[in-house]
C-alpha atoms as a PDB file:
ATOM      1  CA  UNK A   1     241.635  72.173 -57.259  1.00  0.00           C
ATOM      2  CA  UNK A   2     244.414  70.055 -56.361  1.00  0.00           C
ATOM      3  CA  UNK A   3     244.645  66.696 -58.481  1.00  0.00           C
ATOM      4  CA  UNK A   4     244.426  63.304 -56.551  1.00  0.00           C
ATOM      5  CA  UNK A   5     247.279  60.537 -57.529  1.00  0.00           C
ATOM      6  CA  UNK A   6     244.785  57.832 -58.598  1.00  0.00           C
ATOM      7  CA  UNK A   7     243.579  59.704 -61.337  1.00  0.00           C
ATOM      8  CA  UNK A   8     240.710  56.484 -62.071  1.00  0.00           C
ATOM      9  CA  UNK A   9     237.685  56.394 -60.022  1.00  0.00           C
ATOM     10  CA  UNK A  10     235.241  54.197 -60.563  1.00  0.00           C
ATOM     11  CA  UNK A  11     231.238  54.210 -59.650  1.00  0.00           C
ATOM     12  CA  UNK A  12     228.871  51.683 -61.350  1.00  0.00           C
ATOM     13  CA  UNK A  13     225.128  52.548 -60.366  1.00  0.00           C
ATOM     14  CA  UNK A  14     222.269  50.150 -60.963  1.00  0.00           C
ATOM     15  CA  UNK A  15     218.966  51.886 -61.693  1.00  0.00           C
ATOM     16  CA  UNK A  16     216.388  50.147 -59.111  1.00  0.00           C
ATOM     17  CA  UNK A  17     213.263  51.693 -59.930  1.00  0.00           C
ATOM     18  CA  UNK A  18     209.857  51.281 -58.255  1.00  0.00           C
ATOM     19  CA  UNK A  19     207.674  49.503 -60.375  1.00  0.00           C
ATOM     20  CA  UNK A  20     205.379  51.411 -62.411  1.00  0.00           C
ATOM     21  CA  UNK A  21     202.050  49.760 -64.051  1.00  0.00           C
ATOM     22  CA  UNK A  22     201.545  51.535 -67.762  1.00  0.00           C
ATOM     23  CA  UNK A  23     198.720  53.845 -67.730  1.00  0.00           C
ATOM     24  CA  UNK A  24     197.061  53.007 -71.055  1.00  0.00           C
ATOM     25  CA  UNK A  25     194.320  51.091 -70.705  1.00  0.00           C
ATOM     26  CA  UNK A  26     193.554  48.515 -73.713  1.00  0.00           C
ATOM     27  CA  UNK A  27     191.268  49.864 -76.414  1.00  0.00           C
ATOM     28  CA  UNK A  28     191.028  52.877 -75.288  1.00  0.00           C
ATOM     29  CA  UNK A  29     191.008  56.087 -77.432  1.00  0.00           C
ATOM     30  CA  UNK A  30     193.416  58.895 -77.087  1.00  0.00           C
ATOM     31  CA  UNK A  31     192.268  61.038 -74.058  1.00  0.00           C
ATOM     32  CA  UNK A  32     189.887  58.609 -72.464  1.00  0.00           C
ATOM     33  CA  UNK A  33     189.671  57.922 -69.184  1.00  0.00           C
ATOM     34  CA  UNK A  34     190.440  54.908 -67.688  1.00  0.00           C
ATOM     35  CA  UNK A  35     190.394  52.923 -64.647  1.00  0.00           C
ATOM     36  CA  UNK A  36     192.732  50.040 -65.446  1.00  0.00           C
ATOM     37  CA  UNK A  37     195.367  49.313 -67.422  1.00  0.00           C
ATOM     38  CA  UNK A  38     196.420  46.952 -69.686  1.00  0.00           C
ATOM     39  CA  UNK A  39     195.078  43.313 -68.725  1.00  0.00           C
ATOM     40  CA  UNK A  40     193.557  45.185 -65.633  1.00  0.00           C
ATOM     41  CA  UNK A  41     196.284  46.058 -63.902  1.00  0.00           C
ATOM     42  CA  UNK A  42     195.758  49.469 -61.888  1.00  0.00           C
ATOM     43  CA  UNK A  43     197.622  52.289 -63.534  1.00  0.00           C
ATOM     44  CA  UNK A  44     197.429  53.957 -59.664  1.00  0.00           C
ATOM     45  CA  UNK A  45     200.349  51.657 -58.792  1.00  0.00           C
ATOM     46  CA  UNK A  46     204.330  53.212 -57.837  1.00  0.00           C
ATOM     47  CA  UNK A  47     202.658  56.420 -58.701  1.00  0.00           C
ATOM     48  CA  UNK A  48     203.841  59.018 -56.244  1.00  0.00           C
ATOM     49  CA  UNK A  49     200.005  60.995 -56.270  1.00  0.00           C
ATOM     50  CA  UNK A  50     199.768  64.415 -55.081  1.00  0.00           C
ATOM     51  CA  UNK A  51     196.422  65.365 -53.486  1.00  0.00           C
ATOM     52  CA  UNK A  52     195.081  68.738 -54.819  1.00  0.00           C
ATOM     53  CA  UNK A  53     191.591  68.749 -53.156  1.00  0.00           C
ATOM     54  CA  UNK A  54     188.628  67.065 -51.158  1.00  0.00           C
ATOM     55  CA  UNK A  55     184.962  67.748 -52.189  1.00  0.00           C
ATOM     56  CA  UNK A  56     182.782  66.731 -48.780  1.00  0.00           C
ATOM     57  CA  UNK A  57     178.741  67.902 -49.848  1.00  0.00           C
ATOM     58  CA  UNK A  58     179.321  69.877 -52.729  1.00  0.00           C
ATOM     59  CA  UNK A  59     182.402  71.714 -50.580  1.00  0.00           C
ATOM     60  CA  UNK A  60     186.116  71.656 -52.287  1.00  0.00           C
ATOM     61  CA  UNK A  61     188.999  72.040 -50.436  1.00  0.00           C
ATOM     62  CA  UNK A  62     192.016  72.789 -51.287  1.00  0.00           C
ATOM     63  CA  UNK A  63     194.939  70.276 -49.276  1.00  0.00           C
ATOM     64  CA  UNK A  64     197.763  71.648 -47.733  1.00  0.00           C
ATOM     65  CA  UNK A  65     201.340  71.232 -49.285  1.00  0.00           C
ATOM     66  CA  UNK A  66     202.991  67.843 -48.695  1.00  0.00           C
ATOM     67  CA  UNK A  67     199.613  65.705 -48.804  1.00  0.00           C
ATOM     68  CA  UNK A  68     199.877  62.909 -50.963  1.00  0.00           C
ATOM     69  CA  UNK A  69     199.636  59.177 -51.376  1.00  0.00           C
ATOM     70  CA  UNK A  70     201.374  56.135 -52.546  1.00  0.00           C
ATOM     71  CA  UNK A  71     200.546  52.387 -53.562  1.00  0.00           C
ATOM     72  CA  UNK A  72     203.513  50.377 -53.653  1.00  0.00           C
ATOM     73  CA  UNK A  73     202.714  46.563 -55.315  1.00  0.00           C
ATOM     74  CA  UNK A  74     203.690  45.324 -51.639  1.00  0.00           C
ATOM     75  CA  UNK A  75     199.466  45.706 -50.462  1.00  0.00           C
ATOM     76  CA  UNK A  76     200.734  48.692 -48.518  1.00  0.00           C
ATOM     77  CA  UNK A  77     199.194  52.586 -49.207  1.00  0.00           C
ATOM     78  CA  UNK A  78     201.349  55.169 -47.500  1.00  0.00           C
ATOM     79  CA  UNK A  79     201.400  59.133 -47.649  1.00  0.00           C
ATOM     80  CA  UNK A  80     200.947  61.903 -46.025  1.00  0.00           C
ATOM     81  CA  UNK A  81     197.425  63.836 -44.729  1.00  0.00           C
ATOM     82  CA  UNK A  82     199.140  67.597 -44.586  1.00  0.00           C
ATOM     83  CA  UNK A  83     200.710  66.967 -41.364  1.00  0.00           C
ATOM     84  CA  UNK A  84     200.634  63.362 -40.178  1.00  0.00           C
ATOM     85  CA  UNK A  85     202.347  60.437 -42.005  1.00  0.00           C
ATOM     86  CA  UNK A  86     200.086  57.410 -42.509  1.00  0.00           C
ATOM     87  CA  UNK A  87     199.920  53.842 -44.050  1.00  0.00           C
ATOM     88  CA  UNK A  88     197.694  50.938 -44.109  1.00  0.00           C
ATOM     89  CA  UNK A  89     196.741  47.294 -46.181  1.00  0.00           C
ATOM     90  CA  UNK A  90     195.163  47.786 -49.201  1.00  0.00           C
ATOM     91  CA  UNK A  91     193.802  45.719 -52.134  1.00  0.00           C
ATOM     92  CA  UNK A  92     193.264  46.873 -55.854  1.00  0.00           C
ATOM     93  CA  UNK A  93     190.706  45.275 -57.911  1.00  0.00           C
ATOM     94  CA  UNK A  94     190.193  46.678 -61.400  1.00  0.00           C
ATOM     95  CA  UNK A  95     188.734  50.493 -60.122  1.00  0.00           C
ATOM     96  CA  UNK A  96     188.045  49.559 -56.814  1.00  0.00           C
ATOM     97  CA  UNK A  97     190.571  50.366 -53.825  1.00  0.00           C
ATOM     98  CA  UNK A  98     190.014  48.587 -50.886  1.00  0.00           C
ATOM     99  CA  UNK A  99     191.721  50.389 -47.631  1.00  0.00           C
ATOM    100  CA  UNK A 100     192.134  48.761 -44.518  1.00  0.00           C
ATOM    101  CA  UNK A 101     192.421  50.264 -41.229  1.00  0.00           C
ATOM    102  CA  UNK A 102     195.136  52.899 -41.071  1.00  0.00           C
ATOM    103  CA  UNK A 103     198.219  54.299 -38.756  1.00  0.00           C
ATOM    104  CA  UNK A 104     199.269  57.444 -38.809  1.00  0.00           C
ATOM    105  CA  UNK A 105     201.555  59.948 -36.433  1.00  0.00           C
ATOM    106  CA  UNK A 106     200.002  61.690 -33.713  1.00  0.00           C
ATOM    107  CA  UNK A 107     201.651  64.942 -33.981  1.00  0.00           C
ATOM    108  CA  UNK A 108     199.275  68.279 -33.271  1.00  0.00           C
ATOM    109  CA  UNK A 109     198.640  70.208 -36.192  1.00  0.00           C
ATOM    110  CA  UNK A 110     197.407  73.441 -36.115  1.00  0.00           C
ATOM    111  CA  UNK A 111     196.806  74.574 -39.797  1.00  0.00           C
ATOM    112  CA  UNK A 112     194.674  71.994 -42.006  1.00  0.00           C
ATOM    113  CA  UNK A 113     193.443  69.884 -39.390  1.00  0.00           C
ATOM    114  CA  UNK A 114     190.330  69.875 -40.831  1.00  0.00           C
ATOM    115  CA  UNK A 115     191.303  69.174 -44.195  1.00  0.00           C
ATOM    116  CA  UNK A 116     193.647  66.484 -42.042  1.00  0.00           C
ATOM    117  CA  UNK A 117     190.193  64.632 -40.179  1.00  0.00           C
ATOM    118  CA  UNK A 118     188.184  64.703 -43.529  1.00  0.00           C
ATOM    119  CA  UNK A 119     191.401  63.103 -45.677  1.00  0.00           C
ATOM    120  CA  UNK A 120     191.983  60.522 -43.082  1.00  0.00           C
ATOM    121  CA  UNK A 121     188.335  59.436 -42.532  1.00  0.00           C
ATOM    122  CA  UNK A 122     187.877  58.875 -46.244  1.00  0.00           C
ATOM    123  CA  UNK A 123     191.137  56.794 -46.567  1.00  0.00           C
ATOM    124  CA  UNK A 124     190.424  55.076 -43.573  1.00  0.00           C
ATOM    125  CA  UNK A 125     188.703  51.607 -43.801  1.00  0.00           C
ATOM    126  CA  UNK A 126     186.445  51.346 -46.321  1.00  0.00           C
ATOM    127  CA  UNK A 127     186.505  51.067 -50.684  1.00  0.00           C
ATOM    128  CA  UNK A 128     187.304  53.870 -53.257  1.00  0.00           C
ATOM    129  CA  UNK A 129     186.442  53.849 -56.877  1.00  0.00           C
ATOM    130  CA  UNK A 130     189.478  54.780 -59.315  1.00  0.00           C
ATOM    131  CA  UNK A 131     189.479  56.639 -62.371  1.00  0.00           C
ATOM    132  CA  UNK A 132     192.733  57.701 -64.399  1.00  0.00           C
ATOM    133  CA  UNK A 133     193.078  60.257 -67.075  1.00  0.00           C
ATOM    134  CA  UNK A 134     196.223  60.755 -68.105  1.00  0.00           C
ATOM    135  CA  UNK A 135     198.291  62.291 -65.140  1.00  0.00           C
ATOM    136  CA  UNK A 136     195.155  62.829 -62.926  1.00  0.00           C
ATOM    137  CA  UNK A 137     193.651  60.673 -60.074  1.00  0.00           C
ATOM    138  CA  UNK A 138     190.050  60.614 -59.063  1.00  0.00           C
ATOM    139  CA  UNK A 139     188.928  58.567 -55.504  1.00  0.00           C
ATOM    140  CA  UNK A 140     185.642  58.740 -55.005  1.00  0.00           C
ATOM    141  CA  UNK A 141     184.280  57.135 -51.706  1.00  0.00           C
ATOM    142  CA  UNK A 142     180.859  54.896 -51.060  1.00  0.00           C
ATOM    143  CA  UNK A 143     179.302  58.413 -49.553  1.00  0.00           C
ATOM    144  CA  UNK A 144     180.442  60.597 -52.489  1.00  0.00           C
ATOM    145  CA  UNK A 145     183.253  62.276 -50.993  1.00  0.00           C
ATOM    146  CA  UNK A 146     186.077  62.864 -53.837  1.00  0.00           C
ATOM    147  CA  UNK A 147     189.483  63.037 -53.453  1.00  0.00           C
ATOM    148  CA  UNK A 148     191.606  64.413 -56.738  1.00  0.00           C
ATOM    149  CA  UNK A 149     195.026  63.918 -57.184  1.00  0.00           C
ATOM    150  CA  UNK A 150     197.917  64.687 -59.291  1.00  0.00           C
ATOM    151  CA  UNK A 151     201.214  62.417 -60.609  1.00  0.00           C
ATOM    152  CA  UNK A 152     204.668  63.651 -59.925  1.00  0.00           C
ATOM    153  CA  UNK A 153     207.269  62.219 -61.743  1.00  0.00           C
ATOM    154  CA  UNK A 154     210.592  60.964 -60.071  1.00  0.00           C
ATOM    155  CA  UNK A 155     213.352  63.168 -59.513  1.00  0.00           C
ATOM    156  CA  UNK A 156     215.884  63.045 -62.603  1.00  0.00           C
ATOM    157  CA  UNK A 157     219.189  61.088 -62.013  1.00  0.00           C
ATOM    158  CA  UNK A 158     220.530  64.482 -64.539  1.00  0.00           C
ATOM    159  CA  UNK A 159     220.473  67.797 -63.874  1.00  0.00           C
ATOM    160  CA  UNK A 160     219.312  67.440 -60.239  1.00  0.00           C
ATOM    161  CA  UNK A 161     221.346  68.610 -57.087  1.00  0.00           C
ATOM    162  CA  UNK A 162     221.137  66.063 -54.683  1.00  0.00           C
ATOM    163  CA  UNK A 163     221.348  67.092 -51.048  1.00  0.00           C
ATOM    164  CA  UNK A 164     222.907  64.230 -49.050  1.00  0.00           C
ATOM    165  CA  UNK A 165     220.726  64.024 -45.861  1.00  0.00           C
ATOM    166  CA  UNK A 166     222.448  60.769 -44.062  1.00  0.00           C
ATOM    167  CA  UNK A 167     225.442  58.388 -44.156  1.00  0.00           C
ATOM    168  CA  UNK A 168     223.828  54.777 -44.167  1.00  0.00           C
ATOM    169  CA  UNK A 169     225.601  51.690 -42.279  1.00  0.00           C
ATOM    170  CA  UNK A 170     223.956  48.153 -42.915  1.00  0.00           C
ATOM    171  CA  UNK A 171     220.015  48.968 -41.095  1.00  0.00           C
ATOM    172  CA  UNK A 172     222.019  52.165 -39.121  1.00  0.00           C
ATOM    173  CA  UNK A 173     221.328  56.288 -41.444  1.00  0.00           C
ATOM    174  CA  UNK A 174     223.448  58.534 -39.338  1.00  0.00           C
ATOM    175  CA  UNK A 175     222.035  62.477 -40.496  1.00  0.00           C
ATOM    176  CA  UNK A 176     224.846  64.610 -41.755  1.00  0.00           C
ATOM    177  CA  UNK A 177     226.229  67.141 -39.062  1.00  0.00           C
ATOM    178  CA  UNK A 178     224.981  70.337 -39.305  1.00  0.00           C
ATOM    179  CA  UNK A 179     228.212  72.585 -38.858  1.00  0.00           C
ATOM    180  CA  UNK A 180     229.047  71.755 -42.752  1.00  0.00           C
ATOM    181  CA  UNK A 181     229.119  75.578 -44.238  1.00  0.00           C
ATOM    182  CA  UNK A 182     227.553  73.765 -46.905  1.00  0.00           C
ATOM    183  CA  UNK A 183     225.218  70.472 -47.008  1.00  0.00           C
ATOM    184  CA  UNK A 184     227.612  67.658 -48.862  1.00  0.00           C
ATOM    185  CA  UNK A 185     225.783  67.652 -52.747  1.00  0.00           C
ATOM    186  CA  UNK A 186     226.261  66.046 -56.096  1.00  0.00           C
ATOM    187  CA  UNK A 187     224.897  66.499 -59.347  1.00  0.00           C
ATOM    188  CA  UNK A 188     225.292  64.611 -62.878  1.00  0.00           C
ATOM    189  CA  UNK A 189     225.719  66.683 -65.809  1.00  0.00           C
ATOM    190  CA  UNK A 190     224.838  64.849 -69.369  1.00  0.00           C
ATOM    191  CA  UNK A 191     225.698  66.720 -71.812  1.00  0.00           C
ATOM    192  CA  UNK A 192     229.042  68.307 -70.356  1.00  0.00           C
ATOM    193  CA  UNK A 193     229.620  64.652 -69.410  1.00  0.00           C
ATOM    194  CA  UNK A 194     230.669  65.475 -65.625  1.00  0.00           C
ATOM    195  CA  UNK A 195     229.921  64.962 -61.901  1.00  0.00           C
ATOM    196  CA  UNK A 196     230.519  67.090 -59.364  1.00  0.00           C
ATOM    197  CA  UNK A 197     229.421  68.801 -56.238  1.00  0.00           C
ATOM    198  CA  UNK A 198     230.314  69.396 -52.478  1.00  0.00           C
ATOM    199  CA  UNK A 199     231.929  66.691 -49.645  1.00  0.00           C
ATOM    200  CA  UNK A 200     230.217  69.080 -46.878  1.00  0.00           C
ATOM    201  CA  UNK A 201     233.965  71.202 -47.126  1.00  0.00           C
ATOM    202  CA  UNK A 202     235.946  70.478 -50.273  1.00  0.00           C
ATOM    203  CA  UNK A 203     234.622  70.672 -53.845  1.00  0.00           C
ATOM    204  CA  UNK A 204     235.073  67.843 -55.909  1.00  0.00           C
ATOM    205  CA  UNK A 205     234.715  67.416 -60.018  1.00  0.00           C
ATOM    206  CA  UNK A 206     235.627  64.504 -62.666  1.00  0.00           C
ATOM    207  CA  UNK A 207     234.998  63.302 -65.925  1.00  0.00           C
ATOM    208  CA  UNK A 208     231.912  60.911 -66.087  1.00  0.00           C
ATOM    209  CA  UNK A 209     230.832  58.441 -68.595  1.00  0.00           C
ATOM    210  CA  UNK A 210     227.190  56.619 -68.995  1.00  0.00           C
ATOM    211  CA  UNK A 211     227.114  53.422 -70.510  1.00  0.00           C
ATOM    212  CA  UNK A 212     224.463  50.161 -70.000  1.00  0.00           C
ATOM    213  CA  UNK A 213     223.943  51.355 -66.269  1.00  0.00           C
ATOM    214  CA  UNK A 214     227.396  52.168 -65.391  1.00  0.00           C
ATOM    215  CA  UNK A 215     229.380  55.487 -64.732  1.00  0.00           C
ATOM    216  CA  UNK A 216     232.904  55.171 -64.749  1.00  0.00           C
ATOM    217  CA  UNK A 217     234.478  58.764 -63.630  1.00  0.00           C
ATOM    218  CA  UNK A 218     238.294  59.841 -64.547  1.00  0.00           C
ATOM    219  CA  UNK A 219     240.206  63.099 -63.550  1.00  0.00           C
ATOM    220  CA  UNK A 220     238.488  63.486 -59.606  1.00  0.00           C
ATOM    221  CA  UNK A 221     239.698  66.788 -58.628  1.00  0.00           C
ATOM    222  CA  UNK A 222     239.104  68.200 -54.781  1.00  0.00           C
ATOM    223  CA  UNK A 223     239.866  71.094 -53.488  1.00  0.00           C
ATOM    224  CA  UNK A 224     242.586  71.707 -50.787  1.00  0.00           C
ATOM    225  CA  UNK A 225     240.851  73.569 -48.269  1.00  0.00           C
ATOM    226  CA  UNK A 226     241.332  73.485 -44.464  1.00  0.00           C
ATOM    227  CA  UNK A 227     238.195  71.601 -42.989  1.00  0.00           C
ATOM    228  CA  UNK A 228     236.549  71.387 -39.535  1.00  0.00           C
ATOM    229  CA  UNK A 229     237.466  68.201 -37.889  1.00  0.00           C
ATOM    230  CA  UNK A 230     234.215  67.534 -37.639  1.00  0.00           C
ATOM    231  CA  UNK A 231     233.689  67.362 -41.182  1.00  0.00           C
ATOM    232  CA  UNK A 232     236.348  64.998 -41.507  1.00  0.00           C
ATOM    233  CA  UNK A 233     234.488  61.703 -41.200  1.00  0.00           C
ATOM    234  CA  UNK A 234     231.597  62.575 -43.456  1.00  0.00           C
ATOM    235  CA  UNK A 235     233.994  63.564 -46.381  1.00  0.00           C
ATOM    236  CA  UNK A 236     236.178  60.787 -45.895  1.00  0.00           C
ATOM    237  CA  UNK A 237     232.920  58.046 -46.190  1.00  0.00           C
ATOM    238  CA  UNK A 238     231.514  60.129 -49.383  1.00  0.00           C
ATOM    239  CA  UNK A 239     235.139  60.319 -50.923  1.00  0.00           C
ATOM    240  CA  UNK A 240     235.667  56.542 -50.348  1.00  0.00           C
ATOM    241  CA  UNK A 241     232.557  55.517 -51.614  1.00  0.00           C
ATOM    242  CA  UNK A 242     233.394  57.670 -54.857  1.00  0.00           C
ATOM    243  CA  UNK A 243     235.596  54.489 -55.414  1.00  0.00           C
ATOM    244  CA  UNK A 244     233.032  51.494 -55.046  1.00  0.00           C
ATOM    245  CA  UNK A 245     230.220  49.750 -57.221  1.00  0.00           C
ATOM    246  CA  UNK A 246     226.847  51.380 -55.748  1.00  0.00           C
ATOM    247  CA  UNK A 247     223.354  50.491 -56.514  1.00  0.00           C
ATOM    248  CA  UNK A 248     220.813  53.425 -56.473  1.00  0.00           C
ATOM    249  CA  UNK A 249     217.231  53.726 -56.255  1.00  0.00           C
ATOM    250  CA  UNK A 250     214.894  56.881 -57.043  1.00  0.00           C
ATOM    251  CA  UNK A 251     212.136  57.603 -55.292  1.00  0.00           C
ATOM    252  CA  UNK A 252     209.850  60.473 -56.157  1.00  0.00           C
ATOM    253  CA  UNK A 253     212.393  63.094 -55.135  1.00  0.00           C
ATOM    254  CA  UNK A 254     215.151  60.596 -52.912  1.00  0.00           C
ATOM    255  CA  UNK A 255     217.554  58.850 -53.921  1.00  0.00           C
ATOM    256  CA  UNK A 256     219.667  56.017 -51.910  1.00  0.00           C
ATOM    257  CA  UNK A 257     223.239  54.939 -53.358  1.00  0.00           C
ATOM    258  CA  UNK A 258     224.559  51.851 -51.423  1.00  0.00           C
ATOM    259  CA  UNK A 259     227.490  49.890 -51.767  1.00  0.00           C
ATOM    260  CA  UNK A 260     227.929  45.885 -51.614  1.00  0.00           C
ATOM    261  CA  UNK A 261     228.976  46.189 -47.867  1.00  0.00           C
ATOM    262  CA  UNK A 262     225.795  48.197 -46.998  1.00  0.00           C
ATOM    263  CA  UNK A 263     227.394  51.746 -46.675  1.00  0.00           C
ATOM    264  CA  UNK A 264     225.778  54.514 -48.745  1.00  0.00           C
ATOM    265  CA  UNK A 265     224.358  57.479 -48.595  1.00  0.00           C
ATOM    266  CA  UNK A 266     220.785  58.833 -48.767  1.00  0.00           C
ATOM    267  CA  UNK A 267     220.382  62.127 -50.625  1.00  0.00           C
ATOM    268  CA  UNK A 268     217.129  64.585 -51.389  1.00  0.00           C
ATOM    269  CA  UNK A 269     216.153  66.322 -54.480  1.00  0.00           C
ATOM    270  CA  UNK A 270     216.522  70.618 -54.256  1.00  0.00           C
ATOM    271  CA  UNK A 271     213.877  72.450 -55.468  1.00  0.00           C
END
């Protein structure tokens, strides 16, 4: 690695995180379930809720990877069926969920369509009761159809590789070509006190330091490699915005790093 002149870079992120309601409800003893929090407040809110299963007349099913759900404190429910993206109003009030009517995609599944109709119907218009315990969700509908779900926590800020999916611009996210020989990455070290990853092309590396929501990184090293010209534009936004305040927001497994000018980048959690 060749080392750059300006041997300061600095990056401030400020942690913008989704608000989560506590999920202790008042009074209540170790291992209880709950369906409210503390002073009522839902416990089911910025909770990014995996669905596990769907019991229709004594019949469990399974859901297909990717189905989940997600109440922001907006009125807004959005997720995922298995296949098809949805969202609709909703109102929470103590246990009670009340969904209004829902829109979805329209694209033509062919594995867990059924599971698909069955989630979408019970979502769909009409009130769920709540229960919480612990990290686990229980919906059950007016007709006794139960839904049961599963918390995922965030995505760490440390020890994750983030995959930088698109270049953002103001209200514009441009994907990332695809004739990188690698996908442009980063990842946050904590105890070796570093950041580094790949620009798409070069390597980069440097010294980082955490403190009160800031990182201030010293010693960037890049590699000298010949790149593809068409790599050229993505590394040179990604290197320049190595040099500007960003603020950053997690969510579940994304994360979005933007600048005061409204350049950033959005970037996705590896497995």
């Amino acid at each position: 690695m060749n080392r750059h002149p300006a041997a300061l870079v600095a990056l401030t992120l400020t942690l913008v995180l989704l608000p989560l309601a506590v999920a202790c409800g008042t009074g209540a003893r170790s291992g209880e379930s709950r369906s409210t929090g503390p002073d009522g407040d839902p416990p089911v809110i910025g909770v990014h809720w995996r669905v596990d299963s769907l019991t229709t007349d004594g019949i469990t099913r399974n859901a297909p990877a990717g189905a989940y759900l997600r109440i922001d404190d907006h009125g807004r429910i959005s997720g995922n069926y298995g296949c098809n993206s949805f969202r609709a109003p909703v109102t929470v009030r103590g246990d009670r969920i009340v969904l209004g009517p829902a829109d979805s995609t329209a694209m033509a599944c062919v594995e867990g369509s059924d599971f698909e109709r069955a989630l979408s119907r019970t979502l769909d218009d009409g009130t769920l009761t709540a229960e919480v315990h612990r990290d686990r969700l229980t919906l059950t509908a007016e007709d006794g159809t139960r839904v049961d779900l599963t918390e995922e926590k965030d995505a760490a800020l440390y020890g994750t590789t983030w995959r930088v999916t698109s270049l953002v611009d103001g209200d514009t996210a441009t994907s990332v070509p695809g004739a990188a020989a690698e996908p442009a990455w980063f990842t946050l070290d904590r105890t070796a006190g570093t950041v580094s990853g790949g620009l798409g092309c070069h390597r980069f590396g440097a010294v980082a330091t955490v403190r009160d929501g800031r990182l201030t990184t010293r010693d960037l090293k890049v590699t000298g490699k010949m790149c593809d010209d068409s790599l050229r534009a993505v590394e040179k936004t990604l290197i320049g915005l190595l040099g500007r305040p960003l603020s950053y927001r997690i969510d579940h497994r994304n994360i979005a790093l933007t600048s005061e000018d409204g350049q950033g980048v959005q970037a996705v959690a590896e497995p």
